[in-house]
Structure formats: structure tokens, C-alpha cells
PDB file of N, CA and C in Angstrom:
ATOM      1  N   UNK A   1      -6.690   7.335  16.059  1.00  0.00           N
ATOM      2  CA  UNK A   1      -7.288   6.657  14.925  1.00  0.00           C
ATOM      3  C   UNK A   1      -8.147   5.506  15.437  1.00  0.00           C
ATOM      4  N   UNK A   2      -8.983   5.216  14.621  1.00  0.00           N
ATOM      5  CA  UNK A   2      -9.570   4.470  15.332  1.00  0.00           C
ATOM      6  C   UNK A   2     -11.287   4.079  13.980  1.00  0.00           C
ATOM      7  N   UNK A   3     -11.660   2.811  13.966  1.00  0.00           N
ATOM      8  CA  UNK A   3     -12.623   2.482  12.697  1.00  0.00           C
ATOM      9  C   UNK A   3     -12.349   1.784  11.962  1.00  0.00           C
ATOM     10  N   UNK A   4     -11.986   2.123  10.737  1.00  0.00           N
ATOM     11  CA  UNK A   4     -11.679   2.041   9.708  1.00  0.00           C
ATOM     12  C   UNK A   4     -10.128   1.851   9.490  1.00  0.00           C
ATOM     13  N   UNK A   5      -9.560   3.043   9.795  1.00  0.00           N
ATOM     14  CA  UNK A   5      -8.012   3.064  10.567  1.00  0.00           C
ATOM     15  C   UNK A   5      -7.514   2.829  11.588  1.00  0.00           C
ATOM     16  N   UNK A   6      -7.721   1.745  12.099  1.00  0.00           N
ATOM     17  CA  UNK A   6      -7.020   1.228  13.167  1.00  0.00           C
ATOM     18  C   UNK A   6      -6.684   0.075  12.484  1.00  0.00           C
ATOM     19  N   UNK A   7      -5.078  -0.366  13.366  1.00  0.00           N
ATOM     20  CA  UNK A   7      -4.288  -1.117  12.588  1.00  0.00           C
ATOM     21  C   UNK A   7      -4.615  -2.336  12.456  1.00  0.00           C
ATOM     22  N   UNK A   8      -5.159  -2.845  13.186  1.00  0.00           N
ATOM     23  CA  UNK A   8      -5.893  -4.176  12.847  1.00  0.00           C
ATOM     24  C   UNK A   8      -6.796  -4.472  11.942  1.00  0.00           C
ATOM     25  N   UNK A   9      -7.841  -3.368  11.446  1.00  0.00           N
ATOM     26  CA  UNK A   9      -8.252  -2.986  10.099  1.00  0.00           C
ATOM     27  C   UNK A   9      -7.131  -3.083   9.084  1.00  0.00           C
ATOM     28  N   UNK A  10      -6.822  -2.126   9.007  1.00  0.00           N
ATOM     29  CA  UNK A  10      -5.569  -2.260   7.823  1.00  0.00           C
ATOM     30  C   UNK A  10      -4.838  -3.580   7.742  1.00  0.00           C
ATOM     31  N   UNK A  11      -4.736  -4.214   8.382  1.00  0.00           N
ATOM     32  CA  UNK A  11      -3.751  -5.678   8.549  1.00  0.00           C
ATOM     33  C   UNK A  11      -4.923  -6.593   8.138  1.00  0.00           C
ATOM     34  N   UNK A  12      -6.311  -6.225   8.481  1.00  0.00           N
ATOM     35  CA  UNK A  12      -7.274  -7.685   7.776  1.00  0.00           C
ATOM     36  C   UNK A  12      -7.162  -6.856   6.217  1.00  0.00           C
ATOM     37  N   UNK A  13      -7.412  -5.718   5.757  1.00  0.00           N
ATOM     38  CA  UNK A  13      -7.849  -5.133   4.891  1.00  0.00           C
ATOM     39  C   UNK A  13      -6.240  -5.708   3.678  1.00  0.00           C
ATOM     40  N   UNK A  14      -4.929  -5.640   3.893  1.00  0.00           N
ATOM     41  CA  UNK A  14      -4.161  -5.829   3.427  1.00  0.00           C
ATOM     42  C   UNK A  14      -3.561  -7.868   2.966  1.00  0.00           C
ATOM     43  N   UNK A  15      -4.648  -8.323   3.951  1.00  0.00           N
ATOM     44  CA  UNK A  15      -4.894  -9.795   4.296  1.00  0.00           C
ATOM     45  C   UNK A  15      -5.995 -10.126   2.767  1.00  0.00           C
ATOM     46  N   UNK A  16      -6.950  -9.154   3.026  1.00  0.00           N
ATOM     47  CA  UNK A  16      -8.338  -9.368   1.894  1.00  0.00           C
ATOM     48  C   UNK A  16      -7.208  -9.392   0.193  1.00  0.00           C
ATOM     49  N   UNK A  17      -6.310  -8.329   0.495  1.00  0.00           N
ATOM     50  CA  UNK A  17      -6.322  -8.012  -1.033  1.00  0.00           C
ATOM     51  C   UNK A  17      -5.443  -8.929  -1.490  1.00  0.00           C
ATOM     52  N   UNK A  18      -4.518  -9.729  -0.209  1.00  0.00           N
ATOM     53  CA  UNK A  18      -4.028 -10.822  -0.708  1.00  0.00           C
ATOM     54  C   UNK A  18      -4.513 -11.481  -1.473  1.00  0.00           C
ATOM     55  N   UNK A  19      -5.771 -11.809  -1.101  1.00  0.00           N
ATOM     56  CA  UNK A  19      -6.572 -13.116  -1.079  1.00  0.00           C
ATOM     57  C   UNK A  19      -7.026 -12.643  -2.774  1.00  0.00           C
ATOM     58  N   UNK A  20      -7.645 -11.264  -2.459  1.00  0.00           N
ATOM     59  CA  UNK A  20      -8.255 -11.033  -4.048  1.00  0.00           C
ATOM     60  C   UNK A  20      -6.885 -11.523  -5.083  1.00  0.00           C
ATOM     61  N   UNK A  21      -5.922 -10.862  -5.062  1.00  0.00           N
ATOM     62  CA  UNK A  21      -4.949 -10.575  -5.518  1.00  0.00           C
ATOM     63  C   UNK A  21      -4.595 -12.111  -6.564  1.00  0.00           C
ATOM     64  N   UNK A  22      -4.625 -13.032  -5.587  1.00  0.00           N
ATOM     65  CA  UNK A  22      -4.077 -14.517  -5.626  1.00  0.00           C
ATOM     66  C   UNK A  22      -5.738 -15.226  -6.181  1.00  0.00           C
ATOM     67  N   UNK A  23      -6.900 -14.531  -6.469  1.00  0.00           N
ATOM     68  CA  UNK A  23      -7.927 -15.335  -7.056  1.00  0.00           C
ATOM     69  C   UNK A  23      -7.888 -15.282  -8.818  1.00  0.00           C
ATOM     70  N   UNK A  24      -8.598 -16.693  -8.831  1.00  0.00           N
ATOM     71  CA  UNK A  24      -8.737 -16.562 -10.379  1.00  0.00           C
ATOM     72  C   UNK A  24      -9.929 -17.317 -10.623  1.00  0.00           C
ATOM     73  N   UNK A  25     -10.098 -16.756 -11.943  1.00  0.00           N
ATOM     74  CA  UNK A  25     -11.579 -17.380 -12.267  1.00  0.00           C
ATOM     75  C   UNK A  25     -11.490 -18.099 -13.754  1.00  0.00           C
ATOM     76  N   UNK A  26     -12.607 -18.844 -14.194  1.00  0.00           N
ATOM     77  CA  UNK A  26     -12.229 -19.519 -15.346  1.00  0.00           C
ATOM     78  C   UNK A  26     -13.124 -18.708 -16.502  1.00  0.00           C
ATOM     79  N   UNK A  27     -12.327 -18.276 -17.356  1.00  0.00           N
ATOM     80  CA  UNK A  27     -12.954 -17.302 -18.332  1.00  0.00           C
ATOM     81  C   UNK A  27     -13.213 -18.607 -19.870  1.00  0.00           C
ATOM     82  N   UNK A  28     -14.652 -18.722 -20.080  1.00  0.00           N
ATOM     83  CA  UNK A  28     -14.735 -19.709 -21.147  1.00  0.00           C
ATOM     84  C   UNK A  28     -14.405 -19.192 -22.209  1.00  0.00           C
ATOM     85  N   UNK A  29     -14.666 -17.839 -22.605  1.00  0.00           N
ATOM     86  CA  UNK A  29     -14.562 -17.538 -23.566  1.00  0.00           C
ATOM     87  C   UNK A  29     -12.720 -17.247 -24.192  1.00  0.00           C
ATOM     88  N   UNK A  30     -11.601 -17.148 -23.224  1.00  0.00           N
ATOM     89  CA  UNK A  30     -10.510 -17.461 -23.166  1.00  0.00           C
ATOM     90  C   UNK A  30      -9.950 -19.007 -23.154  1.00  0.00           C
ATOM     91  N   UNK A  31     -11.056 -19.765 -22.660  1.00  0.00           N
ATOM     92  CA  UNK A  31     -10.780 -20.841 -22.129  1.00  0.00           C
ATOM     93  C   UNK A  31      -9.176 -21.296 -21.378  1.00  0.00           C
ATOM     94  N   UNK A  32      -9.339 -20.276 -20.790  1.00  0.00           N
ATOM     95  CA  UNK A  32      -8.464 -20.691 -19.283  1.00  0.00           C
ATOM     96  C   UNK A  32      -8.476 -19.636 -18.143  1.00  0.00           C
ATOM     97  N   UNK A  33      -7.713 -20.159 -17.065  1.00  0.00           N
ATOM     98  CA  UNK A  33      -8.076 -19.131 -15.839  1.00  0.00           C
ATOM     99  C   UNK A  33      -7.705 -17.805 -16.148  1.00  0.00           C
ATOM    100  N   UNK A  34      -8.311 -16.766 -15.557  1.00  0.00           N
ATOM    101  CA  UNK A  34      -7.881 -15.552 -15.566  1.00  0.00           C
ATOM    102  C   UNK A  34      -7.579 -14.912 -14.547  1.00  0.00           C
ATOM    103  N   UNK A  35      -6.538 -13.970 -13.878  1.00  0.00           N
ATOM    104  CA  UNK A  35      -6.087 -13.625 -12.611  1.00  0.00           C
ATOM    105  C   UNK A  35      -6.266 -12.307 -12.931  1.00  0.00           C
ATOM    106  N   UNK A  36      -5.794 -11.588 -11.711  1.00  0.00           N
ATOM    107  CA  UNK A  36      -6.040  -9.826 -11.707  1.00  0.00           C
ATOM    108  C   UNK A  36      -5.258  -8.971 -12.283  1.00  0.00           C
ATOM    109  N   UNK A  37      -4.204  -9.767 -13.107  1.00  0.00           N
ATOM    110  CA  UNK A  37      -2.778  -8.861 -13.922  1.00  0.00           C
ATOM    111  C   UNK A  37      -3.587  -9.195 -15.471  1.00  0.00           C
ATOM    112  N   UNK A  38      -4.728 -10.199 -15.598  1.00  0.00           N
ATOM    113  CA  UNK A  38      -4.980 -10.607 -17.006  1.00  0.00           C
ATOM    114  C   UNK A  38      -6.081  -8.918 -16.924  1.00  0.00           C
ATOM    115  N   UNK A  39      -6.615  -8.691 -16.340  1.00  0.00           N
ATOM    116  CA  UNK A  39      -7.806  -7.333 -15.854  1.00  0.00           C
ATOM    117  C   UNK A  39      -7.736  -5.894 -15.125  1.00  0.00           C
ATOM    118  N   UNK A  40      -6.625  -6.246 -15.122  1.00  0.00           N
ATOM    119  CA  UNK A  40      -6.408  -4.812 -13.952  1.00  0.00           C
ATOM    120  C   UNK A  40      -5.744  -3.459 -15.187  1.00  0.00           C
ATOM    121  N   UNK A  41      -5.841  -2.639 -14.337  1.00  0.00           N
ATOM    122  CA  UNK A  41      -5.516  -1.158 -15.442  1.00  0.00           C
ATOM    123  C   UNK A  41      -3.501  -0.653 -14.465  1.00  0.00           C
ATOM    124  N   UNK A  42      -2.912  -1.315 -15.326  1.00  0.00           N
ATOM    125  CA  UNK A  42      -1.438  -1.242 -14.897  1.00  0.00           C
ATOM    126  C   UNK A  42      -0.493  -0.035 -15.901  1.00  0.00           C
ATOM    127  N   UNK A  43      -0.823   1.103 -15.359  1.00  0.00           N
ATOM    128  CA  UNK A  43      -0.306   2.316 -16.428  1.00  0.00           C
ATOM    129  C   UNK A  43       1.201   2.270 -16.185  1.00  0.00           C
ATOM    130  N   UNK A  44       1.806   1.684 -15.434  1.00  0.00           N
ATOM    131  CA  UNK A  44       3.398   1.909 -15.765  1.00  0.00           C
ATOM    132  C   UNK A  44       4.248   0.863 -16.347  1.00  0.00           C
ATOM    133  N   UNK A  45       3.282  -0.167 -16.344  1.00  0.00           N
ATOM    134  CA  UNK A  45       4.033  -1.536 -17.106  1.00  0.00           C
ATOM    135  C   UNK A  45       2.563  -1.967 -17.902  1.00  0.00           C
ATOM    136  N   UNK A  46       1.921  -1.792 -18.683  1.00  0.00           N
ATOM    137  CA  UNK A  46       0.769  -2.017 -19.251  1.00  0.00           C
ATOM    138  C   UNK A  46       1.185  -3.634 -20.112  1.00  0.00           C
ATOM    139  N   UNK A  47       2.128  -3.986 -20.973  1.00  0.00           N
ATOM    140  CA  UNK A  47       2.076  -4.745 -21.808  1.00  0.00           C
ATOM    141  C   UNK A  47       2.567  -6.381 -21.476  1.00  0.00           C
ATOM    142  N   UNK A  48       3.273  -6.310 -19.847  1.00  0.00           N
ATOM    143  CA  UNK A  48       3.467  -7.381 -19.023  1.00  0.00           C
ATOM    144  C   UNK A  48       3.011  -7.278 -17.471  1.00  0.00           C
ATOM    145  N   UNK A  49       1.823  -7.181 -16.997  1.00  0.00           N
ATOM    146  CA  UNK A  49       1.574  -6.964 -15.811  1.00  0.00           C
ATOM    147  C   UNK A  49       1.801  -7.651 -14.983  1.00  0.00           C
ATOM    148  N   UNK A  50       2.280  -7.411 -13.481  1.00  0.00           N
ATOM    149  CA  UNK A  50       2.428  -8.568 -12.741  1.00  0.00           C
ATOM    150  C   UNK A  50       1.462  -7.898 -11.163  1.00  0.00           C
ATOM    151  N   UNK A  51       0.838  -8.805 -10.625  1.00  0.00           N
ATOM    152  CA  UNK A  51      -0.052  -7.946  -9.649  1.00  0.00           C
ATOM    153  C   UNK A  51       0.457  -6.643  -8.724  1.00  0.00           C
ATOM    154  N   UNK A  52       1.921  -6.524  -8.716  1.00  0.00           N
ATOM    155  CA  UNK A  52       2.240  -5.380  -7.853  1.00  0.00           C
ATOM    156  C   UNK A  52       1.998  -4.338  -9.038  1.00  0.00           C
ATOM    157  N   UNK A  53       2.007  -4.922 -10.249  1.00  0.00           N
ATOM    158  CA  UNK A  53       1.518  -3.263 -11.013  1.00  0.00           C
ATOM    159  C   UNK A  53       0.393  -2.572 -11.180  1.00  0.00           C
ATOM    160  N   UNK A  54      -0.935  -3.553 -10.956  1.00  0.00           N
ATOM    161  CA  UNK A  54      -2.074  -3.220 -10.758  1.00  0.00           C
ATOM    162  C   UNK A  54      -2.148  -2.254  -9.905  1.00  0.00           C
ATOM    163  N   UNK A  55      -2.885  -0.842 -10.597  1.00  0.00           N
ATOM    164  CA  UNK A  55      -3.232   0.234 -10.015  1.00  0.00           C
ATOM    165  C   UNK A  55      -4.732  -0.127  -8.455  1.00  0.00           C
ATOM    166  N   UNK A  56      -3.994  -0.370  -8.040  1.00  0.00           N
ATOM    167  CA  UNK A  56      -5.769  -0.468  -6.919  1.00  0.00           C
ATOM    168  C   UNK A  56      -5.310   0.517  -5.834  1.00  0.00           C
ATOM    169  N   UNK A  57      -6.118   1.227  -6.161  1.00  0.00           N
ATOM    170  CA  UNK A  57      -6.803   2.400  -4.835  1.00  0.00           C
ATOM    171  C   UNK A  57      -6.911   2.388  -3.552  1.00  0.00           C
ATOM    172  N   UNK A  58      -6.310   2.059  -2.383  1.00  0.00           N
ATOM    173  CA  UNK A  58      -6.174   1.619  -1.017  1.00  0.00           C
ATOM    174  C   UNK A  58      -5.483   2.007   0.091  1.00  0.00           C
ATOM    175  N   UNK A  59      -6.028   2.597   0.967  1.00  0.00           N
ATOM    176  CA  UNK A  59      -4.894   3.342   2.112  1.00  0.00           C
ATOM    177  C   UNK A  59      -4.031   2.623   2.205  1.00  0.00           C
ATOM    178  N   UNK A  60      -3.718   1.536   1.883  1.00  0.00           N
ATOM    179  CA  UNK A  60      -2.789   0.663   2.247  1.00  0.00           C
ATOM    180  C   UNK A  60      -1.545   0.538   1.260  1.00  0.00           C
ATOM    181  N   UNK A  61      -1.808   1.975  -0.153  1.00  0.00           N
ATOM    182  CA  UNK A  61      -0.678   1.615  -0.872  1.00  0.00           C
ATOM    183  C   UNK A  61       0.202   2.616  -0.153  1.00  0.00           C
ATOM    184  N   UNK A  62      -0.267   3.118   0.718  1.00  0.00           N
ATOM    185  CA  UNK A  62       0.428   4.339   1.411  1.00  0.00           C
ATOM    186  C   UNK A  62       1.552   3.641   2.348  1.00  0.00           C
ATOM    187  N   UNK A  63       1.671   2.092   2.058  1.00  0.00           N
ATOM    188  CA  UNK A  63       2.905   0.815   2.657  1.00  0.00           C
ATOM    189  C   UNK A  63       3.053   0.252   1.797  1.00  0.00           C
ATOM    190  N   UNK A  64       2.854   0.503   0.693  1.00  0.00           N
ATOM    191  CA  UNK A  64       2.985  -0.402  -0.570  1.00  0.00           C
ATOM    192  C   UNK A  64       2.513  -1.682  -0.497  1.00  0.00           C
ATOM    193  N   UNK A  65       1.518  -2.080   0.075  1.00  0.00           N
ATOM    194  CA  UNK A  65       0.798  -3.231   0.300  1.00  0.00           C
ATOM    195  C   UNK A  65       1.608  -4.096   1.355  1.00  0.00           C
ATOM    196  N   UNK A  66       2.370  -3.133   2.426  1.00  0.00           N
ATOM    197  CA  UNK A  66       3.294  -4.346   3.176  1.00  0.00           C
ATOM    198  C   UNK A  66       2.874  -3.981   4.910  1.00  0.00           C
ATOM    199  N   UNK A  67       2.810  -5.303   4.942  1.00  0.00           N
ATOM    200  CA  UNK A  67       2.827  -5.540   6.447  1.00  0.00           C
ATOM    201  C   UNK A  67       4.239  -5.149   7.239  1.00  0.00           C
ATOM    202  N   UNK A  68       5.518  -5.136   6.363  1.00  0.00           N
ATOM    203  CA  UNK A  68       6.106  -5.039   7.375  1.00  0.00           C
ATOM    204  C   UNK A  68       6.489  -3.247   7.586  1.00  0.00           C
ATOM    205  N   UNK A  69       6.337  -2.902   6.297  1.00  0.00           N
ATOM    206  CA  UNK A  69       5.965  -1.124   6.320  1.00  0.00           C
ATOM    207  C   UNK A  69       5.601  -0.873   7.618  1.00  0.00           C
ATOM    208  N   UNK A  70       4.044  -1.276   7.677  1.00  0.00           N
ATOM    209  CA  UNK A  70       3.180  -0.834   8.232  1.00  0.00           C
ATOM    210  C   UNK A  70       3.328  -0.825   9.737  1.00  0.00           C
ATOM    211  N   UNK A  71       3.661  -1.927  10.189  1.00  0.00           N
ATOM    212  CA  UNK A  71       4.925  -2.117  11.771  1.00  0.00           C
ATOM    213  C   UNK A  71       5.692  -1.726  11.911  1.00  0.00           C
ATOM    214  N   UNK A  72       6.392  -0.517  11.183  1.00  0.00           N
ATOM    215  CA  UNK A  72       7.281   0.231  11.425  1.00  0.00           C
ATOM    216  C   UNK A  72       7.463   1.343  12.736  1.00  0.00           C
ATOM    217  N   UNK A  73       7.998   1.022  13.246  1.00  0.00           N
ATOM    218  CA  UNK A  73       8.415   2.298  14.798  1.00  0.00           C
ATOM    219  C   UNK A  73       9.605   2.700  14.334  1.00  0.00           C
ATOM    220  N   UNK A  74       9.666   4.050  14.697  1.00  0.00           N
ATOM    221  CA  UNK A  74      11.171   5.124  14.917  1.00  0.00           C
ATOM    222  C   UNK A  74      11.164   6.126  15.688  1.00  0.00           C
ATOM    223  N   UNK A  75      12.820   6.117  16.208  1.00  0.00           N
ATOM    224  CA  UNK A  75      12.630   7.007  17.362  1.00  0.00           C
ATOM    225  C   UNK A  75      12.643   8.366  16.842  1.00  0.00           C
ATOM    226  N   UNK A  76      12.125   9.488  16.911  1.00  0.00           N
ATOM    227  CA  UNK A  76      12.390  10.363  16.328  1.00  0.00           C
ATOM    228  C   UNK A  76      12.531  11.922  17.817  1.00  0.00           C
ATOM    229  N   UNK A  77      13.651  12.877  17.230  1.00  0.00           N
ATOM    230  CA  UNK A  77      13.832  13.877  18.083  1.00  0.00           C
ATOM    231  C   UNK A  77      13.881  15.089  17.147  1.00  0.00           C
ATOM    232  N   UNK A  78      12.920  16.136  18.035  1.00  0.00           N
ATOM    233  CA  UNK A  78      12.663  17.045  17.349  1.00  0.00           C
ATOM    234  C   UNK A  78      13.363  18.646  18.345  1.00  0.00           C
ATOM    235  N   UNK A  79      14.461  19.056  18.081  1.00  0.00           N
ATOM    236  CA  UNK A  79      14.689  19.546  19.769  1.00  0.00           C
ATOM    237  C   UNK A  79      15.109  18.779  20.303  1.00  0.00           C
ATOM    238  N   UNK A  80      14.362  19.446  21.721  1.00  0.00           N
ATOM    239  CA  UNK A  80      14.387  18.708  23.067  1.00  0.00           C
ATOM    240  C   UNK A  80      13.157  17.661  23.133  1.00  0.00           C
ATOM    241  N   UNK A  81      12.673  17.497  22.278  1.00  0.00           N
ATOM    242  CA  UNK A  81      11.025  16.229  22.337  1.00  0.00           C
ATOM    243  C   UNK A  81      11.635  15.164  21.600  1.00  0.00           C
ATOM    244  N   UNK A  82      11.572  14.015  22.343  1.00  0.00           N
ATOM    245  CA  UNK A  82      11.677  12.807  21.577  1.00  0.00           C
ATOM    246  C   UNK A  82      10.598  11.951  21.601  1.00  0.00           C
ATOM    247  N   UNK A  83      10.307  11.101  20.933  1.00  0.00           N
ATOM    248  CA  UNK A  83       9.056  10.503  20.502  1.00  0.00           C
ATOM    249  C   UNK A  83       8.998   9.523  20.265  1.00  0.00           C
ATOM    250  N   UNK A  84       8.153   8.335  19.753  1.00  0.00           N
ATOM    251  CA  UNK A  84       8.259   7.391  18.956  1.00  0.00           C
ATOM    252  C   UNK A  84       6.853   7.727  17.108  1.00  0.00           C
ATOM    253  N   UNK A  85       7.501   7.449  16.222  1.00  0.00           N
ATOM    254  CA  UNK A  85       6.422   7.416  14.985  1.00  0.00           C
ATOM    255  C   UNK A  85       6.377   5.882  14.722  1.00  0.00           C
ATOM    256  N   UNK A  86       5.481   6.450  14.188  1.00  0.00           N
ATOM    257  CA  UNK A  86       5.040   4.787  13.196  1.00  0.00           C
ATOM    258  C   UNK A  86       3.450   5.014  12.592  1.00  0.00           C
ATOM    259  N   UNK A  87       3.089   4.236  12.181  1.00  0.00           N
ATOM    260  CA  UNK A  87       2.161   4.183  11.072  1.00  0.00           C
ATOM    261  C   UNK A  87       1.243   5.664  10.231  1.00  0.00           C
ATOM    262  N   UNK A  88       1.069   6.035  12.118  1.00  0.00           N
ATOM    263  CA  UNK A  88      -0.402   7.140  12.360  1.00  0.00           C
ATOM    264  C   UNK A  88       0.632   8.541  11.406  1.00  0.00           C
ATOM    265  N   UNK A  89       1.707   8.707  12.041  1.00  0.00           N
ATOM    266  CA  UNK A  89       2.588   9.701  11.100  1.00  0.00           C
ATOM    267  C   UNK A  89       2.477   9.810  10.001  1.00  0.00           C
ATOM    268  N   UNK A  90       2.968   8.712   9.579  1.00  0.00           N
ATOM    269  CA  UNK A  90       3.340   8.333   8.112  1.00  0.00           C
ATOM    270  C   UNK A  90       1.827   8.398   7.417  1.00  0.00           C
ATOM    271  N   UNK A  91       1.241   8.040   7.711  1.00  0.00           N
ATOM    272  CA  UNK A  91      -0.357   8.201   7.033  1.00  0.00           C
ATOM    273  C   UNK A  91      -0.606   9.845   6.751  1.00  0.00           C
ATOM    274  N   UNK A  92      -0.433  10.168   8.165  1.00  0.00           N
ATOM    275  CA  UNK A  92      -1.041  11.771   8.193  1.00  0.00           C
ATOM    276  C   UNK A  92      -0.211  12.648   6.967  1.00  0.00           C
ATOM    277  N   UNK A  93       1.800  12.662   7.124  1.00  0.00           N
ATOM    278  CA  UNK A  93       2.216  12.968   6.405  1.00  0.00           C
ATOM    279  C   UNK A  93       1.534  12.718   4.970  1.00  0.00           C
ATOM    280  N   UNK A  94       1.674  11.250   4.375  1.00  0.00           N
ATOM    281  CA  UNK A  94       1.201  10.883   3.206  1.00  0.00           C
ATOM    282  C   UNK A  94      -0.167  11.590   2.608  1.00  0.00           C
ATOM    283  N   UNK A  95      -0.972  11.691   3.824  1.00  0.00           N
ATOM    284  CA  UNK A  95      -2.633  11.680   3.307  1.00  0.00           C
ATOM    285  C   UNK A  95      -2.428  13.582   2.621  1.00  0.00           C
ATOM    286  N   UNK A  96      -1.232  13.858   3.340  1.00  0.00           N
ATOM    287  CA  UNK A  96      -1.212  15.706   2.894  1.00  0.00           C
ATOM    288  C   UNK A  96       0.141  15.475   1.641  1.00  0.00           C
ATOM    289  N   UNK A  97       0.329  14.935   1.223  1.00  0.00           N
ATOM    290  CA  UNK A  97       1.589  14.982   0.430  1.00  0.00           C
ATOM    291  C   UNK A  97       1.896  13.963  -0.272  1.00  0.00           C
ATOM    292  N   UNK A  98       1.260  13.380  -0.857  1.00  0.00           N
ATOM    293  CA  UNK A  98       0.565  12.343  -1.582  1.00  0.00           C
ATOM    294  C   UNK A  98       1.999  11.979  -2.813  1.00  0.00           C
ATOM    295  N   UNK A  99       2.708  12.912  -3.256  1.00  0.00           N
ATOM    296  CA  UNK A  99       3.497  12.660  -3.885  1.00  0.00           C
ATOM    297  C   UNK A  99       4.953  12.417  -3.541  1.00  0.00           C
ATOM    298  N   UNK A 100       4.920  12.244  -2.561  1.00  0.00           N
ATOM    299  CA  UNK A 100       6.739  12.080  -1.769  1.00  0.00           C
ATOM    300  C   UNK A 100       7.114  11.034  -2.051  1.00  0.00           C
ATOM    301  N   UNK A 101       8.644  10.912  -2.463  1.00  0.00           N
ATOM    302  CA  UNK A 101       9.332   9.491  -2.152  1.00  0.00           C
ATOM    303  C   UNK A 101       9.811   9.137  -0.562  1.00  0.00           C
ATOM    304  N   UNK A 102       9.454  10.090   0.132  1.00  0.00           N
ATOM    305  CA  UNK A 102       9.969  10.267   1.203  1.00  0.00           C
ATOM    306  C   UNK A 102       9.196  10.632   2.662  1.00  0.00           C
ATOM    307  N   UNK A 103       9.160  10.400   3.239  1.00  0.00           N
ATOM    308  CA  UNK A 103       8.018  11.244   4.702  1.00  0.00           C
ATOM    309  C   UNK A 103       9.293  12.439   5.342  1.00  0.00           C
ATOM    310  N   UNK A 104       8.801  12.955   6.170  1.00  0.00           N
ATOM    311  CA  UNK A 104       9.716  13.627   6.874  1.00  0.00           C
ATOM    312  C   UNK A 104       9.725  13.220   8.025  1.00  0.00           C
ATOM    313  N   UNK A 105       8.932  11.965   7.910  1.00  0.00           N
ATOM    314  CA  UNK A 105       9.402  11.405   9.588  1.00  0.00           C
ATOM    315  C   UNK A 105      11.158  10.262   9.875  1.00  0.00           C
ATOM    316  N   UNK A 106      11.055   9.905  10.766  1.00  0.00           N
ATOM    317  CA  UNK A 106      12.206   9.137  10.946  1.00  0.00           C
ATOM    318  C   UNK A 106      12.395   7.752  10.085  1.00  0.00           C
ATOM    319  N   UNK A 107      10.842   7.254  10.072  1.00  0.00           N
ATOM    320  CA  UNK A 107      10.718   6.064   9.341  1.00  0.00           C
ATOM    321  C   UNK A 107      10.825   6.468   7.418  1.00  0.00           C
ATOM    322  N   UNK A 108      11.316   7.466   7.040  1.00  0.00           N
ATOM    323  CA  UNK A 108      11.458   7.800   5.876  1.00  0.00           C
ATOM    324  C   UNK A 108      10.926   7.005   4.719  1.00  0.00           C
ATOM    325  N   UNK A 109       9.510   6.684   5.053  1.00  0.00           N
ATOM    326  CA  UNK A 109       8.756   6.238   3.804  1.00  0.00           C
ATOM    327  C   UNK A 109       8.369   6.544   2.528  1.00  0.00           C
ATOM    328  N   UNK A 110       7.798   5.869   1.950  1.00  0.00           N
ATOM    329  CA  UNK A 110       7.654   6.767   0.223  1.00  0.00           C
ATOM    330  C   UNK A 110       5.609   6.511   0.848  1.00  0.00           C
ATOM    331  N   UNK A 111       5.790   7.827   0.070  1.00  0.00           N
ATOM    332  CA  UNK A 111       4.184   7.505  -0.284  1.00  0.00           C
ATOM    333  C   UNK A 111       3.048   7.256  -1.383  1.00  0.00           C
ATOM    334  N   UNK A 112       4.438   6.440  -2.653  1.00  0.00           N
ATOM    335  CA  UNK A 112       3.805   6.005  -3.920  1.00  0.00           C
ATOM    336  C   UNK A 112       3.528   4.621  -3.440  1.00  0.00           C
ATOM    337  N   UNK A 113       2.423   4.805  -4.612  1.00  0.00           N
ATOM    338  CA  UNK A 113       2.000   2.952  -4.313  1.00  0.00           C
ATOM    339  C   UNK A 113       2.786   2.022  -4.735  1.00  0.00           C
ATOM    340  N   UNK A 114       2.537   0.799  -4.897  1.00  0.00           N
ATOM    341  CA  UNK A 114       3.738  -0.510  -4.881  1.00  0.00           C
ATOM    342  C   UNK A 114       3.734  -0.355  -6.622  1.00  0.00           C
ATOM    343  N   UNK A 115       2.671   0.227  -7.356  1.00  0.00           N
ATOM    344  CA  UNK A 115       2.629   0.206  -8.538  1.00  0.00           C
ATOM    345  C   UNK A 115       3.404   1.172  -8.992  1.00  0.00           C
ATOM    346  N   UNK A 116       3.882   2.058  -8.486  1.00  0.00           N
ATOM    347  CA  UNK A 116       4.649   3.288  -8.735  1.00  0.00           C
ATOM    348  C   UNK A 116       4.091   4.773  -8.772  1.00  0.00           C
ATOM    349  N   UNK A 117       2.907   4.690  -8.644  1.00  0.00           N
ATOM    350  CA  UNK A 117       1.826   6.046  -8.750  1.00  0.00           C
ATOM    351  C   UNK A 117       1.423   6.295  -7.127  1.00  0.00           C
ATOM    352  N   UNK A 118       0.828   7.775  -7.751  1.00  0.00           N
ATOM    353  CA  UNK A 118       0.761   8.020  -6.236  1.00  0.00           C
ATOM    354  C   UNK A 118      -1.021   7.628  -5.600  1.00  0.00           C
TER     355      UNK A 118
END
């Protein structure tokens, strides 16, 4: 992997949405600030949003927006091959199977987003 997906990407990219996440702006016509749970499209909790419900679109819900997901190593043995997984797995699994609570790797991840969708 390597671009776009390499982990240091993903770690600024998961850094950015902090940042979005935690901005607010001053809406006059509300007359007061507005944050990304007052705007965002939150289909599993619609009527109290809180920013982990915001639906946003991001390889990165494939860790549920977490850094420490995403640093995940496991030893895994398949046979006689033992290995180490971590991230690159779990992506590949996810990117083909989009609906699992589960990976089939060692690090047994989900691959719904933090919002609950896949």
C-alpha cells in the first residue's frame, strides 16, 4: 500500500476529521453556533445526533474513526504459516465484505462504521 493508503495518510486523514468534526460556525439566521451533529445526515439516531452518528464516507470508518483500531497487530497462524496482520488485512478483508461485524483475521474487526452502517 502505499499513496493515499499508507498509514500515515490515514492517521493525518483521521487527524483532519477530528478537526472538522470539533468545528463550528456561527449561523445568524439561528443565531448561535452550529456544529456537524446540527447538519449532518445521521440515519440511525436522526432526532438526537451526536458526531459519532454522522454518516461520513471514509476509509477510515473501516476503524471506526480510531487510531487505536488502526495500530492494531495480531499474530495470526494459518497451518504451518504464521504471520503478523494488521491494518493492510483488515482493509482488504473489509473493502470485499463491507458488511461484517467481524474480519476473519486475528484482529477480529467489524467493518461498520462508528455510525453503525456499513
Amino acid at each position: 500500500f502505499s499513496g493515499v493508503l499508507a498509514e500515515d495518510v490515514l492517521r493525518a486523514l483521521l487527524e483532519l476529521q477530528d478537526r472538522l468534526a470539533a468545528t463550528t460556525a456561527w449561523a445568524p439566521g439561528a443565531g448561535r453556533n452550529v456544529t456537524l451533529q446540527d447538519v449532518c445526515y445521521a440515519p440511525l439516531n436522526p432526532a438526537e445526533p451526536g458526531v459519532g452518528d454522522c454518516a461520513v464516507s471514509s476509509v477510515t470508518q473501516y476503524f471506526q474513526n480510531n487510531s487505536t483500531r488502526l495500530a492494531l497487530t495480531a499474530t495470526q497462524e494459518d497451518g504451518k504459516d504464521k504471520g503478523t496482520v494488521d491494518w493492510h488485512d483488515h482493509l482488504m478483508y473489509c473493502v470485499n465484505s463491507p458488511l461484517s461485524f467481524k474480519d476473519i483475521t486475528a484482529l477480529e474487526l467489524s467493518c461498520m462504521a462508528a455510525y453503525g452502517g456499513p
